[in-house]
N, C-alpha and C. Protein backbone atom coordinates (compact mmCIF):
# COMPACT_ATOMS: atom_id res chain seq x y z
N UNK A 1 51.58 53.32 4.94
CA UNK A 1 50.21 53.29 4.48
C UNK A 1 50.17 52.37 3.26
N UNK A 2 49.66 51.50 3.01
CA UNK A 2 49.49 50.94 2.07
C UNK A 2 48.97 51.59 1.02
N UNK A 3 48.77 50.52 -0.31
CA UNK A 3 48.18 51.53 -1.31
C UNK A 3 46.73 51.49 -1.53
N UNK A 4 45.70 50.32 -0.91
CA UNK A 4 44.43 50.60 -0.82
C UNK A 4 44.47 51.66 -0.25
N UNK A 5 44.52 52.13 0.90
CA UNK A 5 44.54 53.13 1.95
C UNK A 5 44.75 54.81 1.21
N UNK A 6 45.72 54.81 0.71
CA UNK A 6 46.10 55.72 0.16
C UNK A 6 45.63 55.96 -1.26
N UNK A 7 44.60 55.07 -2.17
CA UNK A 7 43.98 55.67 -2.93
C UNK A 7 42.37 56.17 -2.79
N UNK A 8 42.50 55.39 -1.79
CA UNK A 8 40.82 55.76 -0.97
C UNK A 8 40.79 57.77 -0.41
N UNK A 9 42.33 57.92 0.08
CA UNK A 9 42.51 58.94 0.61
C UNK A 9 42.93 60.09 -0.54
N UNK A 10 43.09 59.29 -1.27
CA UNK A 10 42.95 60.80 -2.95
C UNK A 10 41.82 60.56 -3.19
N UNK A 11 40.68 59.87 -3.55
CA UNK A 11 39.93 60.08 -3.73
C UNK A 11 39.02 61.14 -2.69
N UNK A 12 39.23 60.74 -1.92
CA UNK A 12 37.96 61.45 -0.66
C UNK A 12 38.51 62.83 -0.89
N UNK A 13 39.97 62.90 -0.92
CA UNK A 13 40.09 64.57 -1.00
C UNK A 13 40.20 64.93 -2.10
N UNK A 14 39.72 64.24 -3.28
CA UNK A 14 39.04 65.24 -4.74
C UNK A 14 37.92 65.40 -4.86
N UNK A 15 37.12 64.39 -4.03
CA UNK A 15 35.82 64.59 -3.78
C UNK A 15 35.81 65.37 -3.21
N UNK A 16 36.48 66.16 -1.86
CA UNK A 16 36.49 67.28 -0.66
C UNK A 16 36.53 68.25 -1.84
N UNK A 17 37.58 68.43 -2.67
CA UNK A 17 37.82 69.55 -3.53
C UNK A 17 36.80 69.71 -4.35
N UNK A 18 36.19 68.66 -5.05
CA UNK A 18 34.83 69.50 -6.41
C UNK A 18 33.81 69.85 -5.04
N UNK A 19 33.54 69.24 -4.30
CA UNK A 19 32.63 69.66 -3.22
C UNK A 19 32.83 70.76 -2.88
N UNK A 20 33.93 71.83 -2.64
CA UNK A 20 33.85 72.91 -2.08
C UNK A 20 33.73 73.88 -3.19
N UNK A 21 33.63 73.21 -4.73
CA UNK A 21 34.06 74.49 -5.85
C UNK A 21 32.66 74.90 -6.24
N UNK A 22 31.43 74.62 -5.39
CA UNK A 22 29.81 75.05 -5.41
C UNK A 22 29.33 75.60 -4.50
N UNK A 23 30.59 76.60 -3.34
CA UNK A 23 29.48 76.69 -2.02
C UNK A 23 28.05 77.34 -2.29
N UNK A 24 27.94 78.06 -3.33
CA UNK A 24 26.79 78.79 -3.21
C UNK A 24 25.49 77.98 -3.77
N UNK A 25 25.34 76.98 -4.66
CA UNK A 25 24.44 76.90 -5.13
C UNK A 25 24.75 75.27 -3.96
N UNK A 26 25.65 74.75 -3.74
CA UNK A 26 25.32 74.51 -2.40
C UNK A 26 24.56 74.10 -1.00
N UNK A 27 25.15 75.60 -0.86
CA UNK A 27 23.49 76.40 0.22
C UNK A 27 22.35 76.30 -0.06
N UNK A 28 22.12 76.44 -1.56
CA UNK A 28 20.52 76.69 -2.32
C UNK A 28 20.22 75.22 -2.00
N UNK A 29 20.75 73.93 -2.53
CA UNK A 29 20.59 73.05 -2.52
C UNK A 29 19.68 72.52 -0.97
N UNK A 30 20.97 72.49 -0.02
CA UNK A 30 20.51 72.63 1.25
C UNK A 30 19.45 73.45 2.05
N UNK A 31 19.13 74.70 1.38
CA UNK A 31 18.13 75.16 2.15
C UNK A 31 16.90 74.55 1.68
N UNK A 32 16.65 74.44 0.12
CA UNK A 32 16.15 73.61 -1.17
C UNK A 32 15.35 72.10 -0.05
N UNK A 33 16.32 71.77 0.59
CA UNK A 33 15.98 70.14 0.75
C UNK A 33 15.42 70.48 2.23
N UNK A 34 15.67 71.41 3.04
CA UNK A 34 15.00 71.95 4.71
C UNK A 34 13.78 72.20 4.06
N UNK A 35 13.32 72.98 3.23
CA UNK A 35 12.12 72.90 3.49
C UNK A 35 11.06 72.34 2.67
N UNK A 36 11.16 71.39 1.66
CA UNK A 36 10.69 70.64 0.87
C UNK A 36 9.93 69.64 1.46
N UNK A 37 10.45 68.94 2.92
CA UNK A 37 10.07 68.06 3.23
C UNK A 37 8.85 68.33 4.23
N UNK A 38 8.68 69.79 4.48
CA UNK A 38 8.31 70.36 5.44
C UNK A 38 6.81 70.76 4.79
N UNK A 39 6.95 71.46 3.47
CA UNK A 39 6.24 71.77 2.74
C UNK A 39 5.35 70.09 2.25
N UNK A 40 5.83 69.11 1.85
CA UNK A 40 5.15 67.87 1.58
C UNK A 40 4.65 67.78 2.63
N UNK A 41 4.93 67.20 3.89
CA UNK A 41 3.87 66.65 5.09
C UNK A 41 3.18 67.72 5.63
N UNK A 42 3.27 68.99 5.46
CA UNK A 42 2.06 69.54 5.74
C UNK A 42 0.77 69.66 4.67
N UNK A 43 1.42 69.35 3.52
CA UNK A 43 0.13 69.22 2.55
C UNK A 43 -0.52 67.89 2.94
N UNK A 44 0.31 67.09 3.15
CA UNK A 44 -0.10 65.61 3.33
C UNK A 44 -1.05 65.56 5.26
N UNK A 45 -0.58 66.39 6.02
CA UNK A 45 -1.00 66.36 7.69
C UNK A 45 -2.57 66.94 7.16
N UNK A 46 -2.92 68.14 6.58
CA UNK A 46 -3.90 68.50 6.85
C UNK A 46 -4.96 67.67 6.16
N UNK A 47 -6.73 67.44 6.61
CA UNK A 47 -6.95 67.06 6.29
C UNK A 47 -8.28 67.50 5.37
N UNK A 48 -8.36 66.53 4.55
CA UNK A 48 -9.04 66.71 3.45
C UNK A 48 -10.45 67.85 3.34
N UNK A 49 -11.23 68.03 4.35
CA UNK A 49 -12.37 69.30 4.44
C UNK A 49 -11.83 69.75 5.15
N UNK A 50 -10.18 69.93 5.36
CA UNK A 50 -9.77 71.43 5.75
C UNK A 50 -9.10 72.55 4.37
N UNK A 51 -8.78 71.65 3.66
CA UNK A 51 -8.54 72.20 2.21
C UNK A 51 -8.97 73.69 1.62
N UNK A 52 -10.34 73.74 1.69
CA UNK A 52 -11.10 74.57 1.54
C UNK A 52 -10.92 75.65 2.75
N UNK A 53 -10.66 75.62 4.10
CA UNK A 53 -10.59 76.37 5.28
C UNK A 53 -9.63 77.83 4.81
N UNK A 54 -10.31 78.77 4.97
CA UNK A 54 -9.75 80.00 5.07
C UNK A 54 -10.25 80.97 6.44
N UNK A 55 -9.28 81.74 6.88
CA UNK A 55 -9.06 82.55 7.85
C UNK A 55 -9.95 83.74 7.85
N UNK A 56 -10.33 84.53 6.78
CA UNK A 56 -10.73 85.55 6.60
C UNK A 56 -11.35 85.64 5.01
N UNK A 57 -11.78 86.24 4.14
CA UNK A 57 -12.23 86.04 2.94
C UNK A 57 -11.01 86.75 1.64
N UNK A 58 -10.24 87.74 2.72
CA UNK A 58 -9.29 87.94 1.82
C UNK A 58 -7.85 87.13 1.63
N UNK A 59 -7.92 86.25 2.20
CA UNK A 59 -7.11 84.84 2.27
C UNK A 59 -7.32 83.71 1.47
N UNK A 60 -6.05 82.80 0.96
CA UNK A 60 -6.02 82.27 0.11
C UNK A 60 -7.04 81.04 1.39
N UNK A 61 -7.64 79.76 0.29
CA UNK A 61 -7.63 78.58 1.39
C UNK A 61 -6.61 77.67 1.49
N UNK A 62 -6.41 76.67 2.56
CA UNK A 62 -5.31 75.76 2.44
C UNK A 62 -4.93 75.58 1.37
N UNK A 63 -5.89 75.19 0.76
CA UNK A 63 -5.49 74.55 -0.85
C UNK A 63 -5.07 75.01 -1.97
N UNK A 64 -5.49 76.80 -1.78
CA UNK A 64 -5.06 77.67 -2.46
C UNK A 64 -3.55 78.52 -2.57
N UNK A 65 -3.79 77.66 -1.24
CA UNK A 65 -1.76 77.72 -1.21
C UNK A 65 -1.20 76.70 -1.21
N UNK A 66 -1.70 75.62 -0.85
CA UNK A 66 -0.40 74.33 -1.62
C UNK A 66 -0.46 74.56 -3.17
N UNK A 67 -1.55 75.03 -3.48
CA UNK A 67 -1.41 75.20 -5.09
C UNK A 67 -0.64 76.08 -5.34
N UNK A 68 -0.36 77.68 -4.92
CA UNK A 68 0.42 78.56 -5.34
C UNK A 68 1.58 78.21 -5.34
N UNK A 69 1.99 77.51 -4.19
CA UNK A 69 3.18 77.19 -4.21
C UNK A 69 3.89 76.24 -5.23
N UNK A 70 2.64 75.35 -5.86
CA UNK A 70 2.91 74.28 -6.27
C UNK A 70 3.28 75.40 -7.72
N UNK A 71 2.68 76.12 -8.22
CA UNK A 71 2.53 76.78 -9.55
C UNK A 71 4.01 77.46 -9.68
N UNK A 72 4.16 78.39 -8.89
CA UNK A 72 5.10 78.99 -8.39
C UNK A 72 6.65 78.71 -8.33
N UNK A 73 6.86 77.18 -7.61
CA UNK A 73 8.22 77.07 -8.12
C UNK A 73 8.41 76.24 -9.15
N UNK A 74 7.00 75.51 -9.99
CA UNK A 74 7.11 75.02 -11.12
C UNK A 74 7.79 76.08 -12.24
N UNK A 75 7.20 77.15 -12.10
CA UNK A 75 6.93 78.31 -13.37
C UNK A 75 8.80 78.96 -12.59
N UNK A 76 9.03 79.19 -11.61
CA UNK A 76 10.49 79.93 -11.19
C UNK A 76 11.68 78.22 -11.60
N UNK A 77 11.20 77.24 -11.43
CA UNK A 77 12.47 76.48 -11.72
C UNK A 77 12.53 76.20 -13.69
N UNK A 78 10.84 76.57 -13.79
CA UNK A 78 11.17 76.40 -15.31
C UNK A 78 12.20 77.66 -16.68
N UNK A 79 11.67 79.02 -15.62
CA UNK A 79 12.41 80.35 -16.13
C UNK A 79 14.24 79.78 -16.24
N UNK A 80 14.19 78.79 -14.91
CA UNK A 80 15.38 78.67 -15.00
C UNK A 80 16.24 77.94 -15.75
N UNK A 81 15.59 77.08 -16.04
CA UNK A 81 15.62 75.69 -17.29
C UNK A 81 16.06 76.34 -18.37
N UNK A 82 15.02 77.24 -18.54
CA UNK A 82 14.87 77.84 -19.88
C UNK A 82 13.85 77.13 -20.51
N UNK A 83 12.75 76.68 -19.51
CA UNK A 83 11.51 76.06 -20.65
C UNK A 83 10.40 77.03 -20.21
N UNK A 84 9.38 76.23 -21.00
CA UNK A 84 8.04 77.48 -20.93
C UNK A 84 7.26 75.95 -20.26
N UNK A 85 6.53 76.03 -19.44
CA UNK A 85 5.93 75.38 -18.71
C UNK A 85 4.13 75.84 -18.21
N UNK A 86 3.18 75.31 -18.35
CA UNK A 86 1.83 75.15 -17.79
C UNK A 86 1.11 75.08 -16.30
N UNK A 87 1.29 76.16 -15.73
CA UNK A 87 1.33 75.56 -13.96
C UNK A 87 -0.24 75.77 -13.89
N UNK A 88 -0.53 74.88 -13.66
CA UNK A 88 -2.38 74.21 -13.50
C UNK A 88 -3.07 74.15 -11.77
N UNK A 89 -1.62 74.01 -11.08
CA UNK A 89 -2.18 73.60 -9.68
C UNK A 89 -3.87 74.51 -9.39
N UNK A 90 -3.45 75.77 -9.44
CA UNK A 90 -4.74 76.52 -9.18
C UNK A 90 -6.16 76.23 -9.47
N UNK A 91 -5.98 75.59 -10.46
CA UNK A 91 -7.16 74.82 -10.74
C UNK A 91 -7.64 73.50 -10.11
N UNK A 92 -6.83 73.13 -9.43
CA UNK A 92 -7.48 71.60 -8.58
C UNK A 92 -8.41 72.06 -7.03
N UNK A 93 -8.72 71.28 -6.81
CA UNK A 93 -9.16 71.60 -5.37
C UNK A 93 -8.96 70.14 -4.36
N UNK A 94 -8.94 69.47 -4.70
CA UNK A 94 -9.02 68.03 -4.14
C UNK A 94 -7.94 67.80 -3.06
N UNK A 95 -7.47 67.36 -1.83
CA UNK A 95 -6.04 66.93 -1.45
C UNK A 95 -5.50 66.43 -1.93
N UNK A 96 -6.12 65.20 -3.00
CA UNK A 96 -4.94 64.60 -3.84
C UNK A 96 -4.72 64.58 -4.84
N UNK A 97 -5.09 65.81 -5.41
CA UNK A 97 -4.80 66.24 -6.82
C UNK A 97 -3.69 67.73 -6.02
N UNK A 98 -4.24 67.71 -5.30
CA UNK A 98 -3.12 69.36 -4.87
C UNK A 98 -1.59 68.79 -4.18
N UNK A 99 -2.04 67.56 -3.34
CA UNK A 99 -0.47 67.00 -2.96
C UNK A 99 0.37 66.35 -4.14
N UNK A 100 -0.46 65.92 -4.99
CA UNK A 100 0.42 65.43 -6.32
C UNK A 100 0.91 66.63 -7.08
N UNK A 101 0.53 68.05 -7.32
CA UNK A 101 0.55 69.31 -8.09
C UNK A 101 1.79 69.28 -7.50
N UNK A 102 1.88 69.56 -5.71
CA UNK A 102 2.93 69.50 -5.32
C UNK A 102 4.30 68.94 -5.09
N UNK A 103 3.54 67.83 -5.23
CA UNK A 103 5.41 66.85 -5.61
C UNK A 103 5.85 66.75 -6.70
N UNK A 104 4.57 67.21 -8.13
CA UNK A 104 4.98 67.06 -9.21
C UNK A 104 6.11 68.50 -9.33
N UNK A 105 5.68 69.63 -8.69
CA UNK A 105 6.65 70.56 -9.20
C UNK A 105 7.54 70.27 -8.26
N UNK A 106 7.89 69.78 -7.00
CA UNK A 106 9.32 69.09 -6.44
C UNK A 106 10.07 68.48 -7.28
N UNK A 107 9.23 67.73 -8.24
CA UNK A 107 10.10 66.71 -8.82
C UNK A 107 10.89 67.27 -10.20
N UNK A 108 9.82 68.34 -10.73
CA UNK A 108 10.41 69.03 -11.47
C UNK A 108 11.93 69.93 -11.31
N UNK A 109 11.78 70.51 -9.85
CA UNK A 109 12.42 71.30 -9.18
C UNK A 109 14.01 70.54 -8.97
N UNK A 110 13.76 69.42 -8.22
CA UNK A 110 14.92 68.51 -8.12
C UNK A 110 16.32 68.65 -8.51
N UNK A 111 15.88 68.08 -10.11
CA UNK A 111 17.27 68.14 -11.32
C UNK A 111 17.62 69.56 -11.45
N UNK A 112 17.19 70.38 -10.98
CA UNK A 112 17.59 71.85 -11.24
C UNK A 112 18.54 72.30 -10.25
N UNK A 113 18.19 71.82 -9.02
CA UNK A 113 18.38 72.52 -8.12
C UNK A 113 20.17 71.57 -8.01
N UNK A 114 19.88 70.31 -8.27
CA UNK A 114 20.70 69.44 -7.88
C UNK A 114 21.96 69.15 -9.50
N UNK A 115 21.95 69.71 -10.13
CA UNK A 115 22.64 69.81 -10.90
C UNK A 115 23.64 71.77 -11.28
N UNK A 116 22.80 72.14 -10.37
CA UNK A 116 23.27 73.68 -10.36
C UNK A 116 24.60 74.07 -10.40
N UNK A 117 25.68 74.87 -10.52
CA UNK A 117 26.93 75.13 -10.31
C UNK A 117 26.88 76.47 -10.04
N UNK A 118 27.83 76.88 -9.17
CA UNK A 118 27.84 78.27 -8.78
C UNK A 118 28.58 78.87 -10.18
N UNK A 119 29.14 78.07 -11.48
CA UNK A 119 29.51 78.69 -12.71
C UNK A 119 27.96 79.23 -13.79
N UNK A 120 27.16 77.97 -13.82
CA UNK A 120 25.80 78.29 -14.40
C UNK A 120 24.56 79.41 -13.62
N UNK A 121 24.73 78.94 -12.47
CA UNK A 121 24.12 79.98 -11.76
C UNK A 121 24.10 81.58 -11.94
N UNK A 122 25.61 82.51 -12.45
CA UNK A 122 25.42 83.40 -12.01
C UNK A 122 24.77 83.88 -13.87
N UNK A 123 24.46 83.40 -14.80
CA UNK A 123 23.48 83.21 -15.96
C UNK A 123 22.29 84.03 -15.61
N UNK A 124 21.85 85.30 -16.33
CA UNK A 124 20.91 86.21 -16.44
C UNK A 124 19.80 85.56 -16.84
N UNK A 125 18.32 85.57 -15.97
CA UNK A 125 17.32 85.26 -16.43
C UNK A 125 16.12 85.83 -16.34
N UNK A 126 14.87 85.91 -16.71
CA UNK A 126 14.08 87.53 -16.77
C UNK A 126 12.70 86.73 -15.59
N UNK A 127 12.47 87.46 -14.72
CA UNK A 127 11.55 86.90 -13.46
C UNK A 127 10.54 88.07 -13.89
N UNK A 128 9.42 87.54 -13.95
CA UNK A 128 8.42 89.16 -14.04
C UNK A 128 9.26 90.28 -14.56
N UNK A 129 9.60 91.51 -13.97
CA UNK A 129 9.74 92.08 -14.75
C UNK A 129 11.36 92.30 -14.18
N UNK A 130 12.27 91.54 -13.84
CA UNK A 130 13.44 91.72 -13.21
C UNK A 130 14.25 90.86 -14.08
N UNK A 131 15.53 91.41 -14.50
CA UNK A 131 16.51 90.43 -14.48
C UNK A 131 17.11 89.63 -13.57
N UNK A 132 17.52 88.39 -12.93
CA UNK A 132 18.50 88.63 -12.02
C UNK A 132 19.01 86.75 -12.27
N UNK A 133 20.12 86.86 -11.77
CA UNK A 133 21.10 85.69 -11.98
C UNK A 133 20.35 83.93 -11.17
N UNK A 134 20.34 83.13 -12.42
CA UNK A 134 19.70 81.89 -11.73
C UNK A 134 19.48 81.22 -10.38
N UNK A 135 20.66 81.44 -9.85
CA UNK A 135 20.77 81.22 -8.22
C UNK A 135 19.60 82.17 -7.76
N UNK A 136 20.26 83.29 -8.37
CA UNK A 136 18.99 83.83 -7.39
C UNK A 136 17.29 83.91 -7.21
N UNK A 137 16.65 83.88 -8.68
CA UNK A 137 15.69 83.09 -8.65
C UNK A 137 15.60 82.03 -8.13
N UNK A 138 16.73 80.95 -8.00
CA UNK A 138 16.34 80.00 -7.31
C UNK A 138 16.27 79.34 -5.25
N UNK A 139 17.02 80.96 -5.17
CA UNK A 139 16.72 81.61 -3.56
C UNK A 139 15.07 82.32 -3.51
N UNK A 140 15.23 83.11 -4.46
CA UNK A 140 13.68 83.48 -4.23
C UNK A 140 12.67 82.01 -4.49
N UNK A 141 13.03 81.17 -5.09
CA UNK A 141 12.04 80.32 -4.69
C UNK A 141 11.94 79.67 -3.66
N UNK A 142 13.04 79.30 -2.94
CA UNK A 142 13.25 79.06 -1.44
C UNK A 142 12.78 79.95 -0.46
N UNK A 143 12.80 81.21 -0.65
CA UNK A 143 12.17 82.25 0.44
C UNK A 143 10.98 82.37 0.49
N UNK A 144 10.49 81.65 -1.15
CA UNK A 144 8.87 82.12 -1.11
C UNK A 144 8.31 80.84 -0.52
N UNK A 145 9.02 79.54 -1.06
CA UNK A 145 8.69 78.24 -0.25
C UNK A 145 8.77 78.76 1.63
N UNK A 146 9.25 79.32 2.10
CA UNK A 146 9.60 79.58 3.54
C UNK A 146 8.80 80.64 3.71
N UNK A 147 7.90 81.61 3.03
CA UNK A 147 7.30 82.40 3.29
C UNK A 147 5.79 81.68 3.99
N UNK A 148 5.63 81.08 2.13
CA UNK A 148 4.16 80.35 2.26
C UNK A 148 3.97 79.27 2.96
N UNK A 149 5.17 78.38 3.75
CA UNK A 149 5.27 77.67 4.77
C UNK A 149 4.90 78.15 6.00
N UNK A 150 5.00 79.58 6.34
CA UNK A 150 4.95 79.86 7.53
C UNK A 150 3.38 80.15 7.69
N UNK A 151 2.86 80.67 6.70
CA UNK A 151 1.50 80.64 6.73
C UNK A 151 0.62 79.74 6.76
N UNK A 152 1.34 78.13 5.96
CA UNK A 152 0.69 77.12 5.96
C UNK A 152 0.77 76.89 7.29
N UNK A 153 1.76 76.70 8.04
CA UNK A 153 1.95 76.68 9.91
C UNK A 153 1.14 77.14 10.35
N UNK A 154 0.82 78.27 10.22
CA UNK A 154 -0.76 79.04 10.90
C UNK A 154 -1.94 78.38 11.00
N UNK A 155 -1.99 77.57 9.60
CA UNK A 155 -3.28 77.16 9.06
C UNK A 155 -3.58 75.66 9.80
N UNK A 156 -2.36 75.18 9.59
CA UNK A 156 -2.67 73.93 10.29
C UNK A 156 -2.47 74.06 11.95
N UNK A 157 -2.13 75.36 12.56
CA UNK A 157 -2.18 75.48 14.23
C UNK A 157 -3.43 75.53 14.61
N UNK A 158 -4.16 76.55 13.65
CA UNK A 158 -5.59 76.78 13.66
C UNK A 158 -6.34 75.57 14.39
N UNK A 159 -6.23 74.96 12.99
CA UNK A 159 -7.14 73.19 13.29
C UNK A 159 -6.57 72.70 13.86
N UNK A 160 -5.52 72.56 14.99
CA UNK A 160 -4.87 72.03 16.07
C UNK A 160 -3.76 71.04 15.39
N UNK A 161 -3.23 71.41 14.62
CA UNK A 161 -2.28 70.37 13.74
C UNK A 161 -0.88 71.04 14.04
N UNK A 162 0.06 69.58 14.43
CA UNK A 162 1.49 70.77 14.61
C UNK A 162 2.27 71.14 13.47
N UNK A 163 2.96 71.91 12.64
CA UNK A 163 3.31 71.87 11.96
C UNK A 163 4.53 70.77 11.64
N UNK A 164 4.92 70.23 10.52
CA UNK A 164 6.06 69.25 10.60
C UNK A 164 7.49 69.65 11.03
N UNK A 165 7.75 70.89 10.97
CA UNK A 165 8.78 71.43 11.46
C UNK A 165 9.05 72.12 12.89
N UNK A 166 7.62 71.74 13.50
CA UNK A 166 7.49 71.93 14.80
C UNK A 166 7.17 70.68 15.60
N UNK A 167 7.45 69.01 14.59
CA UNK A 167 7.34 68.32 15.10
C UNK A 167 8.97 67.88 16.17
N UNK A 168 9.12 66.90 17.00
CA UNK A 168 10.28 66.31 17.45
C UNK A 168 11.00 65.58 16.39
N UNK A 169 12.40 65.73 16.28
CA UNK A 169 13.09 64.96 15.18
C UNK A 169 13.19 63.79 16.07
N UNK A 170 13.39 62.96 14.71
CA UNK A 170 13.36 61.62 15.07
C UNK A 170 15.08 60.94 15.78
């Protein structure tokens, strides 16, 4: 083996090694990035005087949930930061003030998620009225992203829209 060859091949397997010393936050990462993209193009598919569309009167409207969501993992990735943060989405109504609410707290979300370590992670942080370890707030924000996704799915089946995760991969 030569020695290009063979330093290419320590490298890849120290890279293999810090790669495996995060499985857990990891996972977060990865589940983190499934449904992010899923959550953007359905804010972005539906359209604009469907925003307002609600199911029943005790239901949020479309818009009232791209906003929650948008508020939601702004205010859960900021607990995690450790900053104090302003989540406003609720207050917009527009599609493109609510799809920007939304990528703005993606973008917020990002460096958090993507800098995580399963060492910083298991770090006590106070959620409403719970303690519980950063990762895991930052699963509950993934479950709640996958909660309020599934409802957004509803919303856009309604108006005959497929959901993006019920589209064909490319």
């Amino acid at each position: 083996m030569n020695r290009q060859k063979a330093v290419v091949l320590v490298l890849c397997s120290a890279a293999g090694l810090c790669a495996q010393g995060n499985p857990f936050s990891d996972d977060a990462r990865q589940h983190y990035a499934f449904i992010k993209p899923s959550l953007m193009r359905a804010a972005e598919k539906m359209p604009e005087e469907n925003y307002s569309f609600r199911t029943v009167s005790e239901v949020r409207t479309f818009g009232e949930m791209i906003a929650h969501v948008a508020d939601g993992q702004l205010l859960m990735c900021a607990v995690v930061k450790g900053e104090t943060v302003t989540a406003n989405a609720r207050s917009k109504k527009s599609k493109v003030d609510l799809v920007a609410a939304l990528k703005a707290s993606f973008d917020y979300c990002d460096p958090v998620y993507a800098s995580m370590t399963d060492a910083a992670a298991a770090a006590q942080v106070r959620w409403a009225r719970w303690n519980m370890s950063k990762l895991g707030l930052l699963n509950w924000n993934i479950s709640h992203d996958n909660e309020m996704y599934g409802i957004i799915g509803a919303f856009l089946r309604i108006k005959g829209i497929v959901p993006p995760s019920s589209e064909g991969r490319p």
